[in-house]
C-alpha atoms as a PDB file:
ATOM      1  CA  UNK A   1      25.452 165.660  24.957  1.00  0.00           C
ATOM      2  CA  UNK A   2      23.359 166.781  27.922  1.00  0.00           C
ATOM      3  CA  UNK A   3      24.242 164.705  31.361  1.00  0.00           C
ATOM      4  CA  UNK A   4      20.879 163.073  33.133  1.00  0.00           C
ATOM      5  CA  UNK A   5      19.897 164.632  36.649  1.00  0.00           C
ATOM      6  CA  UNK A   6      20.109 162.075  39.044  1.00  0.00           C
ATOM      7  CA  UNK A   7      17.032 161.244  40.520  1.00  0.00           C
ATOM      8  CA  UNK A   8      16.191 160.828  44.182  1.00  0.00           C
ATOM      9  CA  UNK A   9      15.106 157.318  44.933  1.00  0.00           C
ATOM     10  CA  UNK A  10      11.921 156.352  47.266  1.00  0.00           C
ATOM     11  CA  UNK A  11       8.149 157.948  47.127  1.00  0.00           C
ATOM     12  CA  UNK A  12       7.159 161.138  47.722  1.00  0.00           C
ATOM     13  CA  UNK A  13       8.390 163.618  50.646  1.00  0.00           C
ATOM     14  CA  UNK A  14       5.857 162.424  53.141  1.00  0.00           C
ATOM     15  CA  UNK A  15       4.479 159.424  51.486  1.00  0.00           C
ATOM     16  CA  UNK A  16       3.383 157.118  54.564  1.00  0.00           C
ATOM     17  CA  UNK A  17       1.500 154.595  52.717  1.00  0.00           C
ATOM     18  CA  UNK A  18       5.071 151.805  53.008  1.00  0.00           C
ATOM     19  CA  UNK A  19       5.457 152.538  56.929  1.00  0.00           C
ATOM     20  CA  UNK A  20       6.657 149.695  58.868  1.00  0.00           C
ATOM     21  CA  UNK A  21       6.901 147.689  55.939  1.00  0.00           C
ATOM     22  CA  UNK A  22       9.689 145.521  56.010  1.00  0.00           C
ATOM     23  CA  UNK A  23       9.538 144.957  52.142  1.00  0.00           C
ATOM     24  CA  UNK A  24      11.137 141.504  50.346  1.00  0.00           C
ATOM     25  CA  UNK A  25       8.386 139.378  49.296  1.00  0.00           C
ATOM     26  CA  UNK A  26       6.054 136.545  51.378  1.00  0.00           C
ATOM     27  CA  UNK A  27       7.252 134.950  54.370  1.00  0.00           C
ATOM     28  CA  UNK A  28       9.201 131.742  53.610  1.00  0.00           C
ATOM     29  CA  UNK A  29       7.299 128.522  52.922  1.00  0.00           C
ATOM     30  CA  UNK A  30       4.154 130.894  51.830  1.00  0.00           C
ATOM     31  CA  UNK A  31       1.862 129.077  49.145  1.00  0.00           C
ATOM     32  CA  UNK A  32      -0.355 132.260  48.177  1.00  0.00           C
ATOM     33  CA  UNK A  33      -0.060 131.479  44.585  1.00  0.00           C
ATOM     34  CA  UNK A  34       0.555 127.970  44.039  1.00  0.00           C
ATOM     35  CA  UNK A  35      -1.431 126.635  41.412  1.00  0.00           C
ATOM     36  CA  UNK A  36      -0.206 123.759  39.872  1.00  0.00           C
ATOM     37  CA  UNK A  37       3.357 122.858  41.154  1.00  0.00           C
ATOM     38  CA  UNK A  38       4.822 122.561  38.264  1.00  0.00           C
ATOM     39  CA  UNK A  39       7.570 125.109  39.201  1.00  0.00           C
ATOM     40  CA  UNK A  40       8.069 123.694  42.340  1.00  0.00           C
ATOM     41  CA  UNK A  41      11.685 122.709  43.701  1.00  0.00           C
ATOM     42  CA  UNK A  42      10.155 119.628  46.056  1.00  0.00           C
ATOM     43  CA  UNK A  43       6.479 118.081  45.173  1.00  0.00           C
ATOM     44  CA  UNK A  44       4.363 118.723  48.368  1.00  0.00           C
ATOM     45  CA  UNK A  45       3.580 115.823  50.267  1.00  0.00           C
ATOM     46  CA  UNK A  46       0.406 115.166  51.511  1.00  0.00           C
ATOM     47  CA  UNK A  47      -0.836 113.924  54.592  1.00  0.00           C
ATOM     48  CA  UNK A  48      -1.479 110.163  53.527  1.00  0.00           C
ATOM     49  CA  UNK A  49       2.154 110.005  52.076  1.00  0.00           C
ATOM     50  CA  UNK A  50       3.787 110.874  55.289  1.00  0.00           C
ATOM     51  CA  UNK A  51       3.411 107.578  56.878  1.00  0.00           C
ATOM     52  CA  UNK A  52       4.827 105.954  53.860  1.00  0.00           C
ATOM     53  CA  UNK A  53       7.770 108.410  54.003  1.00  0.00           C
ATOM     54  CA  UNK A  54       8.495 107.625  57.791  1.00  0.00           C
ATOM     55  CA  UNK A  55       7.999 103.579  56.930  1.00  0.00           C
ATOM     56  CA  UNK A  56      10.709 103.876  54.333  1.00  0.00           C
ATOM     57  CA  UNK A  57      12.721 106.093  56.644  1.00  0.00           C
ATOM     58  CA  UNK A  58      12.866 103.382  59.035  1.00  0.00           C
ATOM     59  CA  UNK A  59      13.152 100.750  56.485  1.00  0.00           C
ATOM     60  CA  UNK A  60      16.601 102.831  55.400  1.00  0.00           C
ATOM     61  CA  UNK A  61      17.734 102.598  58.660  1.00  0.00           C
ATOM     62  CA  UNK A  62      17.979  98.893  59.359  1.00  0.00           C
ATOM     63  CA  UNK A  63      19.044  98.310  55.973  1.00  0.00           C
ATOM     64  CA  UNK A  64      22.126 100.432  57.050  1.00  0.00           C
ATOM     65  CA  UNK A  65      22.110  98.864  60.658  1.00  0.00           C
ATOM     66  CA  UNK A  66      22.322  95.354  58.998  1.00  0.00           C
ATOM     67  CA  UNK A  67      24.967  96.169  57.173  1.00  0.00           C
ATOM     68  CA  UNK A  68      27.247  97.624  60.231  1.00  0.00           C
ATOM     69  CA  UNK A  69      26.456  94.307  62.185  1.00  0.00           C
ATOM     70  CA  UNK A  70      27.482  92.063  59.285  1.00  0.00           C
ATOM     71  CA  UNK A  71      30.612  94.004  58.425  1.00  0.00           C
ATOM     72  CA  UNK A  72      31.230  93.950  62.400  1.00  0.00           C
ATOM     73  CA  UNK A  73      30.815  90.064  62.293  1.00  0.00           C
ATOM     74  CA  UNK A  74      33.211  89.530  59.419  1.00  0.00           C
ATOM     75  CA  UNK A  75      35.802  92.139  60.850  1.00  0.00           C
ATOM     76  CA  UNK A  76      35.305  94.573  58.436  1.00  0.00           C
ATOM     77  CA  UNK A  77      34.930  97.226  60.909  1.00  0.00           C
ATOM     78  CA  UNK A  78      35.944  97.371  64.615  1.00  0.00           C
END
């Protein structure tokens, strides 16, 4: 059985069309080809939705503030 030539790897000698490319794909958070979203990781949010998301944000917070003072007051926690 005949061993393969290995082959060099790359373009051309003297191919310039890839100069100063830095390769690897889009830029990170790049929505070129969204479509639909249903491969998406996290659904986008929308403009309108962010005020909800900061109201419940805060709403999380003194729920977990309420809780430290009343397990303060019953000496829970010091």
């Amino acid at each position: 059985m005949a061993e393969k030539a290995s082959k060099k790897r790359g373009g051309q000698p003297g191919n310039k069309n890839a100069v100063g490319n830095r390769g690897g794909g889009a830029p990170f958070g790049n929505k070129n080809a969204w479509r639909h979203g249903a491969y998406e990781r996290y659904p986008p949010i929308y403009p309108g939705e962010r005020k909800y998301l900061k109201l419940a944000e805060e709403r999380e917070k003194l729920k977990r503030e309420k809780l430290y003072l009343w397990c303060k007051d019953k000496g829970l926690i010091e």
